[in-house]
C-alpha atoms as a PDB file:
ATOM      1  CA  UNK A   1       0.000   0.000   0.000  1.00  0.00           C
ATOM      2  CA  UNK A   2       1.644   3.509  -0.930  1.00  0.00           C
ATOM      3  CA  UNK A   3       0.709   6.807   1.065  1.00  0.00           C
ATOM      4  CA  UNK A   4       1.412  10.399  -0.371  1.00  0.00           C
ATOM      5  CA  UNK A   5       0.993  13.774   0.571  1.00  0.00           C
ATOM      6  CA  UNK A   6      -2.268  13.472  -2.159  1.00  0.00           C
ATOM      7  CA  UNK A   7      -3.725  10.645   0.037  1.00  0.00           C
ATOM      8  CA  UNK A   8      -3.546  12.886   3.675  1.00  0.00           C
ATOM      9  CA  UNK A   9      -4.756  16.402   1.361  1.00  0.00           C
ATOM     10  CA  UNK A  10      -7.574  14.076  -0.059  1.00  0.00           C
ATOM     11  CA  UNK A  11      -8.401  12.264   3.291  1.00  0.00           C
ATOM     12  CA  UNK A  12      -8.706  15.391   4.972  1.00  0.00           C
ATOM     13  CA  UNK A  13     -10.851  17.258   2.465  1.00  0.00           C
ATOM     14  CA  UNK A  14     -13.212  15.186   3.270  1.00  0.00           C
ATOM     15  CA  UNK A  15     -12.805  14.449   7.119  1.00  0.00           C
ATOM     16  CA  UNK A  16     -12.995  18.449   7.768  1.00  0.00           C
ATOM     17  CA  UNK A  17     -16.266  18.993   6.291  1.00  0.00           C
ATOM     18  CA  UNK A  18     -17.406  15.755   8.062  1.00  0.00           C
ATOM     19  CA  UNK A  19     -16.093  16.837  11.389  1.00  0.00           C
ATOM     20  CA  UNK A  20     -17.524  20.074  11.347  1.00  0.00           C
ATOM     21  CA  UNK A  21     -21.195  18.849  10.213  1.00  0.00           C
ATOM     22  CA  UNK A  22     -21.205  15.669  13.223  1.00  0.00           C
ATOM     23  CA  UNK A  23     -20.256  19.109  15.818  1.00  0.00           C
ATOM     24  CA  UNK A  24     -22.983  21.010  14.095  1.00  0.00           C
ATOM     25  CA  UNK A  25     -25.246  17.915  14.227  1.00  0.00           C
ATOM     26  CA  UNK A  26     -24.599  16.733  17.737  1.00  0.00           C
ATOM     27  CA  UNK A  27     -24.794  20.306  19.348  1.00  0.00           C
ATOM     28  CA  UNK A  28     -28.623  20.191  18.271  1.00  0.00           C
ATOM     29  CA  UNK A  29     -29.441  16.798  19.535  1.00  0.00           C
ATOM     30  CA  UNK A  30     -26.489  15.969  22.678  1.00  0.00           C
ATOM     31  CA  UNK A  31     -23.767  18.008  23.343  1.00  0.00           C
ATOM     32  CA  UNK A  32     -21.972  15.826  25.523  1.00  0.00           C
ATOM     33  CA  UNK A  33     -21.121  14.602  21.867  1.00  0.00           C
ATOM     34  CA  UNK A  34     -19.403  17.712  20.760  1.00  0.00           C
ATOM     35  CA  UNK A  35     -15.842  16.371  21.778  1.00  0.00           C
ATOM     36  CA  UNK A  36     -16.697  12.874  19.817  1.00  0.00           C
ATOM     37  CA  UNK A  37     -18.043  14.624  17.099  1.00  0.00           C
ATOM     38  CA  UNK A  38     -14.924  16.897  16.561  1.00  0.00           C
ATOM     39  CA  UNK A  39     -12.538  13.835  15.666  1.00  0.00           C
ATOM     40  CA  UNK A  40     -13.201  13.658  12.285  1.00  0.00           C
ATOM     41  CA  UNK A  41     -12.108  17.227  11.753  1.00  0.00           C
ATOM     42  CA  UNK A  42      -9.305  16.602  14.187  1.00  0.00           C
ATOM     43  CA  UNK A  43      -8.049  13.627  12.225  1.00  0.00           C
ATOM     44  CA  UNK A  44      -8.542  16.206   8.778  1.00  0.00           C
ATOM     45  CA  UNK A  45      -6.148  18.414  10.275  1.00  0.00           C
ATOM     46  CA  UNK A  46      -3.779  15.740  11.723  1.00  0.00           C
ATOM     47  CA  UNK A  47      -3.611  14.642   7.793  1.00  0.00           C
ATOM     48  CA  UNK A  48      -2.786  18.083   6.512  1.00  0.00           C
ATOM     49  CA  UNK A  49       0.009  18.292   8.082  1.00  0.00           C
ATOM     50  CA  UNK A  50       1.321  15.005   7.234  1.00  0.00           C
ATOM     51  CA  UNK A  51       0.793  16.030   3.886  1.00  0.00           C
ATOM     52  CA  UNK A  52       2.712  19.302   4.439  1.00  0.00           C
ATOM     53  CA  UNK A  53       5.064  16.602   5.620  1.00  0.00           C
ATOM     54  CA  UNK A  54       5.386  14.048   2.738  1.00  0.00           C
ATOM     55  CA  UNK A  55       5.422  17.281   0.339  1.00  0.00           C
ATOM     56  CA  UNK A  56       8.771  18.510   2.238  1.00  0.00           C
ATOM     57  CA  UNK A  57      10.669  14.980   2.257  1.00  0.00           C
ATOM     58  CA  UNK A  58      10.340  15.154  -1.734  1.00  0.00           C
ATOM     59  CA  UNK A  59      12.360  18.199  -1.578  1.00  0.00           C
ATOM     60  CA  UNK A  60       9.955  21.078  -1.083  1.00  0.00           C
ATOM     61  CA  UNK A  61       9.383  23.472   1.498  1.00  0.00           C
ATOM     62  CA  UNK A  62      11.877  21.817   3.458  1.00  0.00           C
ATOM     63  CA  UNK A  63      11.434  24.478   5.726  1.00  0.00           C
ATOM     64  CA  UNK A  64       8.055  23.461   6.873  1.00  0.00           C
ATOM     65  CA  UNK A  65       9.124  19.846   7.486  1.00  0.00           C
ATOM     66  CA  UNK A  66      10.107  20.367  11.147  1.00  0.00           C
ATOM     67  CA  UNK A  67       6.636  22.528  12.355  1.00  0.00           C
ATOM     68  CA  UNK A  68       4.409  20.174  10.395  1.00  0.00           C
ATOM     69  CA  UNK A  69       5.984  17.400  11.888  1.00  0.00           C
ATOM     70  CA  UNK A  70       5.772  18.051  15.162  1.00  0.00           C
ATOM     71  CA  UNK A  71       2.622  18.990  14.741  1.00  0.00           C
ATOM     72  CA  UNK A  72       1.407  15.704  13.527  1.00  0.00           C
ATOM     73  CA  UNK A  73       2.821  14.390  16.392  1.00  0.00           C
ATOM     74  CA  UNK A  74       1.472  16.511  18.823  1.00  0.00           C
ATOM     75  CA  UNK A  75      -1.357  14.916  17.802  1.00  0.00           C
ATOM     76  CA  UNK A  76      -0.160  11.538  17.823  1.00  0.00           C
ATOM     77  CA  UNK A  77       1.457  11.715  21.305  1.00  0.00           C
ATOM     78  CA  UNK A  78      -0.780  13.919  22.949  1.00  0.00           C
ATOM     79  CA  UNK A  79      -3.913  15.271  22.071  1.00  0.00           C
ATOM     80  CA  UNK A  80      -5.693  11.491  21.226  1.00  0.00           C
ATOM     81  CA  UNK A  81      -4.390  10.195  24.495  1.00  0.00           C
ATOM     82  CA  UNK A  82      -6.412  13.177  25.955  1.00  0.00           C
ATOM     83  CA  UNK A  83      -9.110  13.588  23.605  1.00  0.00           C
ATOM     84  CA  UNK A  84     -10.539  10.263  22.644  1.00  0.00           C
ATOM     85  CA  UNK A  85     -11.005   9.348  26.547  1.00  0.00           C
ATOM     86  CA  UNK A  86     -12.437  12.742  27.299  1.00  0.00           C
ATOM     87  CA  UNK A  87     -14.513  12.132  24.286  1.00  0.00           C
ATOM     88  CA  UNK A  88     -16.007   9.010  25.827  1.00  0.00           C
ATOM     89  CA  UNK A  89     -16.235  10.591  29.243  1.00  0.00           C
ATOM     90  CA  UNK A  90     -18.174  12.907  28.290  1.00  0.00           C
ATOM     91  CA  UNK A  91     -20.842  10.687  26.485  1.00  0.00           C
ATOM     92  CA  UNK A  92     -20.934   8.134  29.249  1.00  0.00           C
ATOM     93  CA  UNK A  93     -23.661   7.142  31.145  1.00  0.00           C
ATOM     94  CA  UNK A  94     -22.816   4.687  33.465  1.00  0.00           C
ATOM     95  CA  UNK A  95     -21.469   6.610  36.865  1.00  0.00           C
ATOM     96  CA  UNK A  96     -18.326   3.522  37.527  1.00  0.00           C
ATOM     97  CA  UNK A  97     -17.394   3.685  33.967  1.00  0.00           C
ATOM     98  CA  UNK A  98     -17.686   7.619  33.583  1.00  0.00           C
ATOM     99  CA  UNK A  99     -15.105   7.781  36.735  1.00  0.00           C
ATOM    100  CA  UNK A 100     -12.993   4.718  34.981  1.00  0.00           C
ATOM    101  CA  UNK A 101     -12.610   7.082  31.960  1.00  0.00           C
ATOM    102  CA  UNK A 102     -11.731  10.247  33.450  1.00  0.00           C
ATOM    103  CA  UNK A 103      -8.967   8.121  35.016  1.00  0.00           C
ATOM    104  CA  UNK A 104      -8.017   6.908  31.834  1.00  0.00           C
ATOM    105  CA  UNK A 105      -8.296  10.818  30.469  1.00  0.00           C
ATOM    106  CA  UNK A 106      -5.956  12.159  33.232  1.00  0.00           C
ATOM    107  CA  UNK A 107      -3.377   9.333  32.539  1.00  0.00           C
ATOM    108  CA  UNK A 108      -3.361   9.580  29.079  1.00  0.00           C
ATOM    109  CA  UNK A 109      -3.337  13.357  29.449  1.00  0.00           C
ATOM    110  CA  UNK A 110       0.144  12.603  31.936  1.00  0.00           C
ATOM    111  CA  UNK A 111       1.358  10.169  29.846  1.00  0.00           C
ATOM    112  CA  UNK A 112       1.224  11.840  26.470  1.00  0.00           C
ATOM    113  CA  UNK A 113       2.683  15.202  28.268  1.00  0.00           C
ATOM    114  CA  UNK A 114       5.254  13.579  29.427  1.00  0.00           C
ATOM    115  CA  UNK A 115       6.275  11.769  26.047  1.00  0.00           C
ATOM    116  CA  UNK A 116       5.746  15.453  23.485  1.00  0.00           C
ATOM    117  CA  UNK A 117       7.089  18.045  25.792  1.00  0.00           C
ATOM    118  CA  UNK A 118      10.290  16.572  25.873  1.00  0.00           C
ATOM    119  CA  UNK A 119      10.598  16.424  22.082  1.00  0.00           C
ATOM    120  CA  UNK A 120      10.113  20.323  22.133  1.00  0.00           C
ATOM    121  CA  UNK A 121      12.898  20.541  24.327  1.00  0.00           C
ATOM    122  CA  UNK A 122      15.076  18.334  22.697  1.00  0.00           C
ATOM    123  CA  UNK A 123      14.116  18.741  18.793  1.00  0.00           C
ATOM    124  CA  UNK A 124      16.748  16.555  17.789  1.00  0.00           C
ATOM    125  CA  UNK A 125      15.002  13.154  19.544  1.00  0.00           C
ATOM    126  CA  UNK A 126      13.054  13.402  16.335  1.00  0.00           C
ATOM    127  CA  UNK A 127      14.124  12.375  12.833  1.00  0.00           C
ATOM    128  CA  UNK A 128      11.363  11.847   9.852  1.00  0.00           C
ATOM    129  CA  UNK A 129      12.204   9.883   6.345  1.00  0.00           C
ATOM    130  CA  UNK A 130      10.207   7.247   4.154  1.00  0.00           C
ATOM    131  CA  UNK A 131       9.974   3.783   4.924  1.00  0.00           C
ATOM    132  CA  UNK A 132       8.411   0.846   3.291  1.00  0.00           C
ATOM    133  CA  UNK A 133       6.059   3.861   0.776  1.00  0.00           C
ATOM    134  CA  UNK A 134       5.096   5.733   4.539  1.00  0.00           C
ATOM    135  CA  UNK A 135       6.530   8.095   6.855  1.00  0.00           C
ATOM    136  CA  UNK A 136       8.640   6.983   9.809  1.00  0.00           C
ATOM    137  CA  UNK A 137       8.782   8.897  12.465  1.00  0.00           C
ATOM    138  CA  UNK A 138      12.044   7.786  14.791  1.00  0.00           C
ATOM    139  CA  UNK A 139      10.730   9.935  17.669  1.00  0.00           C
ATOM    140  CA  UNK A 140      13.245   9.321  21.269  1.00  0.00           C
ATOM    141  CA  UNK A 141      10.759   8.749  24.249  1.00  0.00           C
ATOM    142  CA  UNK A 142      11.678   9.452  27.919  1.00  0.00           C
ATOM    143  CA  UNK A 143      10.606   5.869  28.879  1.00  0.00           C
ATOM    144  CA  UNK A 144      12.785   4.291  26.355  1.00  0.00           C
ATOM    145  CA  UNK A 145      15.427   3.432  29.133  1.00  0.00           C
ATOM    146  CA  UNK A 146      12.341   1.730  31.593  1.00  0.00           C
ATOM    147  CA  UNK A 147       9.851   0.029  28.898  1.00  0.00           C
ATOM    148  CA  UNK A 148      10.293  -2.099  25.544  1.00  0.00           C
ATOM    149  CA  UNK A 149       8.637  -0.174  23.005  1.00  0.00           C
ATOM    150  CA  UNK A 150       6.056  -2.963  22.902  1.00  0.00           C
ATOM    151  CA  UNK A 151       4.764  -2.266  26.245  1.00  0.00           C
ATOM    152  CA  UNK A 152       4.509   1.331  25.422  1.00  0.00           C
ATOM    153  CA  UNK A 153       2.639   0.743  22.407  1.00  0.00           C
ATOM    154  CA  UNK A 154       0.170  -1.386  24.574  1.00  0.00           C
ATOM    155  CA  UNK A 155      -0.547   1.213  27.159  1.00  0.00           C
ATOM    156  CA  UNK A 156      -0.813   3.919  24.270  1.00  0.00           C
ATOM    157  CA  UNK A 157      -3.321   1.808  22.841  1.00  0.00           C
ATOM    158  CA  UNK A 158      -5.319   0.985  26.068  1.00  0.00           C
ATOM    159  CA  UNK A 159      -5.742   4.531  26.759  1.00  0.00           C
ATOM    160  CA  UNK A 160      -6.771   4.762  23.517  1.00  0.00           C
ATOM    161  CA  UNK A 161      -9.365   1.843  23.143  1.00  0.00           C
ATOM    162  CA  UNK A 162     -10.808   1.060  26.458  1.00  0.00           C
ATOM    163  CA  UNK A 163     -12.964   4.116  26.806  1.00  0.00           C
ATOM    164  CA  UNK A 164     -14.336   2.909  23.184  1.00  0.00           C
ATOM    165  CA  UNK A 165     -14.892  -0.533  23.667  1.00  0.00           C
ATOM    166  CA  UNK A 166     -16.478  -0.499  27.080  1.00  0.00           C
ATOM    167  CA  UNK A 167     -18.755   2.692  26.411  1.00  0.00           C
ATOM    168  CA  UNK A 168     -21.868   2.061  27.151  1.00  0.00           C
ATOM    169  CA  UNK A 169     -22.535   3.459  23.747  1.00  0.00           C
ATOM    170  CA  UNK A 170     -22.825   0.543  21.615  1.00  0.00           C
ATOM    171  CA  UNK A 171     -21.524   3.245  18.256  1.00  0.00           C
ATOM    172  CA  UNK A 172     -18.813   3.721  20.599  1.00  0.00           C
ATOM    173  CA  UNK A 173     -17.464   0.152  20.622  1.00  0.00           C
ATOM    174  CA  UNK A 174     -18.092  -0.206  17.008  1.00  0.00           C
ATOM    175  CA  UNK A 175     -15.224   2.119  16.689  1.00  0.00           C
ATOM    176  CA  UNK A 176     -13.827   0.626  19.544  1.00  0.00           C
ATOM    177  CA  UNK A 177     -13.393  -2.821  17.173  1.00  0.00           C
ATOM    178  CA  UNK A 178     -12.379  -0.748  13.947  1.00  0.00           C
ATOM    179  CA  UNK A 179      -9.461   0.939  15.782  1.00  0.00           C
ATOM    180  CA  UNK A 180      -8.645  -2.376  17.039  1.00  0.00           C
ATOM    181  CA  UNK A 181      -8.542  -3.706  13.868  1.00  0.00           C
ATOM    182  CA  UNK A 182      -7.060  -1.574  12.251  1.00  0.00           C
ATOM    183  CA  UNK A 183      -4.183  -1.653  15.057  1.00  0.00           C
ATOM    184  CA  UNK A 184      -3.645  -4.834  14.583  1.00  0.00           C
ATOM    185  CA  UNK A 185      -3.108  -4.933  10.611  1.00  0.00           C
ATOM    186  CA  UNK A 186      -0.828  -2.216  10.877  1.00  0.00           C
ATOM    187  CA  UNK A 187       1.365  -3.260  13.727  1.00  0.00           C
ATOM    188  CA  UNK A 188       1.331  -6.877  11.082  1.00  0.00           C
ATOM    189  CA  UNK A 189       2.132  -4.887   7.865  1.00  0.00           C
ATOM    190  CA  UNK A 190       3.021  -1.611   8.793  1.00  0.00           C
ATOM    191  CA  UNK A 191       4.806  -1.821  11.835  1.00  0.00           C
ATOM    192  CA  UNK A 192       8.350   0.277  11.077  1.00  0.00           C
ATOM    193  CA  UNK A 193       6.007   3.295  10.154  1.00  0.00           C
ATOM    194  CA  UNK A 194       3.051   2.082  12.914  1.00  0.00           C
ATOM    195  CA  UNK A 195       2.274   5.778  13.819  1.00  0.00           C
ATOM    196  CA  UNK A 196       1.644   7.327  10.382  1.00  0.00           C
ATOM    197  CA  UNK A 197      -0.127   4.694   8.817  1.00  0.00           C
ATOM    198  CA  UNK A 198      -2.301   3.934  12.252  1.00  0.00           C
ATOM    199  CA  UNK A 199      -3.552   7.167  12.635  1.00  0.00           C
ATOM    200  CA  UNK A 200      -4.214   7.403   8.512  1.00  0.00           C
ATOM    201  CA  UNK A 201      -6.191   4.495   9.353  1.00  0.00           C
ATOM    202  CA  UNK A 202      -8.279   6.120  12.185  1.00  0.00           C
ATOM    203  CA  UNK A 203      -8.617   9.235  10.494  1.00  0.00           C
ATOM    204  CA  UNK A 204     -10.446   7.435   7.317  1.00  0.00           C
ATOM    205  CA  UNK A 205     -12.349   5.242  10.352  1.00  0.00           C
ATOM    206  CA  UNK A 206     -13.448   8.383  11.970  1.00  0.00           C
ATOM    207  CA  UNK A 207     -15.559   9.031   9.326  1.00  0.00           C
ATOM    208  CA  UNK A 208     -18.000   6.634  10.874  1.00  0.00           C
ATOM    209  CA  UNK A 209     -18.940   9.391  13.432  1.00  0.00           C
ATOM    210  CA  UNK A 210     -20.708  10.742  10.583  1.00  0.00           C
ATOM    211  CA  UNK A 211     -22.745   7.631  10.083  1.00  0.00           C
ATOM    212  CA  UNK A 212     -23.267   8.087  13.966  1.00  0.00           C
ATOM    213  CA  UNK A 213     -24.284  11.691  14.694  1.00  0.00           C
ATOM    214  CA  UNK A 214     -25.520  12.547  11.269  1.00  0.00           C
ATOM    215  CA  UNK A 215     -27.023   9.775   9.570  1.00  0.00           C
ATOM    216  CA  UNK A 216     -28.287   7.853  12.571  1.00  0.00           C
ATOM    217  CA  UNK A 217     -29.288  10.990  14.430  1.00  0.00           C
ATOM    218  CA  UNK A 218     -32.832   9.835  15.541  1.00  0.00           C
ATOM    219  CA  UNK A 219     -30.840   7.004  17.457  1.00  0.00           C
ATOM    220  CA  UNK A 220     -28.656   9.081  19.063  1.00  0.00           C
ATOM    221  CA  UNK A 221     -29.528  10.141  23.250  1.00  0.00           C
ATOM    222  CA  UNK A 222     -30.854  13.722  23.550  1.00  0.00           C
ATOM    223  CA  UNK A 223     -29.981  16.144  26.094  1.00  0.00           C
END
C-alpha cells in the first residue's frame, strides 16, 4: 500500500467537512457529543500536516518539514491520548465507567505530556524519512530506558481503546473494534512506520462518526 501527501490532502478534504457537520449535528441533539463529534475534523487536520510533511521529504518546502511534523505528532502523542477518553467521558452514562474514563483521560493526558514536551525541548530526539512507501517517524521517548517499546505501544493503545470498547454506547465500541482492527493490521504490515499509517487508518475510520451523529441521528440520546 503507498501513502502520499495526495492521500492525507484528499483524506482530509473530506474528514474536515465531516467533522464540522457531526459538531454542528450533535450540538442540536447531545452536546456531551461535541468532543466525539470533533474527531473527524481533528483527524482532517492531523492529515494536513502530514501532507505538508510528505510534500517537504520530496524536496519542497523543506522548511516546513520540522513545524508540520511536530505537529502531527502533537497529535499523535498527545492530544488522542487526551481527547478520545475525554470524548467518551463525556458521552458516558454509566457513573463507575464515567469515573474509569476520566482516570483513563488524566493518565493519558500525563502520559502523552510527558512523552511530546520533551521532544520540544530536545528537537533533535526526532528524525522523519520514508519507509516501506510511509513516513517513519524515529521519535526518542523518555521511557525508552524503563519500557520495551512494545509495552509502550500497549498502554498507548489501552488509553486509547478502552474508553471505546467499554462505552456504554454501543456506536462507541463499534469504533472501539475498527481501531482495534485496524491496530492490529498495521502493527502486522506496517509496523516500522506504525504511527503514520495507524492514525491514517483512524482518520479514514473516523468518518463513521458521521454515520453516527448525522445519519443515525434519531438514534442518538438527547440532552
Amino acid at each position: 500500500m503507498c501513502f502520499s501527501a495526495e492521500a492525507s490532502f484528499v483524506t482530509a478534504a473530506v474528514l474536515i467537512p465531516v467533522g464540522l457537520a457531526c459538531l454542528k449535528e450533535s450540538i442540536s441533539i447531545n452536546k456531551s457529543y461535541w468532543a466525539f463529534a470533533l474527531l473527524p475534523f481533528l483527524f482532517g487536520f492531523q492529515q494536513v500536516l502530514e501532507g505538508v510533511v510528505w510534500l517537504t521529504l520530496d524536496g519542497r518546502y523543506e522548511y516546513l518539514l520540522r513545524p508540520a511534523a511536530f505537529g502531527f505528532l502533537f497529535f499523535s502523542h498527545f492530544l488522542w491520548l487526551l481527547w478520545i477518553p475525554l470524548s467518551g467521558f463525556l458521552t458516558e452514562t454509566n457513573k463507575s465507567k464515567r469515573k474509569l474514563f476520566f482516570v483513563v483521560t488524566v493518565v493519558g493526558m500525563l502520559f502523552g505530556g510527558t512523552m511530546f514536551i520533551p521532544l520540544l525541548l530536545q528537537p533533535d530526539w526526532v528524525s522523519v524519512s520514508v519507509q516501506q512507501h510511509s513516513i517513519y517517524y524515529d521519535v526518542r521517548i523518555i521511557y525508552d530506558a524503563l519500557l520495551p517499546r512494545d509495552v509502550l505501544t500497549l498502554i498507548y493503545a489501552l488509553i486509547i481503546l478502552v474508553p471505546l470498547l467499554l462505552s456504554s454506547d454501543r456506536y462507541h465500541k463499534v469504533l472501539g473494534v475498527l481501531v482495534t482492527v485496524s491496530g492490529l493490521l498495521t502493527w502486522g504490515f506496517f509496523g516500522l512506520a506504525f504511527i503514520s499509517v495507524w492514525c491514517f487508518f483512524a482518520a479514514v475510520i473516523s468518518s463513521y462518526i458521521f454515520y453516527q451523529v448525522v445519519l443515525t441521528k434519531h438514534k442518538l440520546p438527547s440532552n
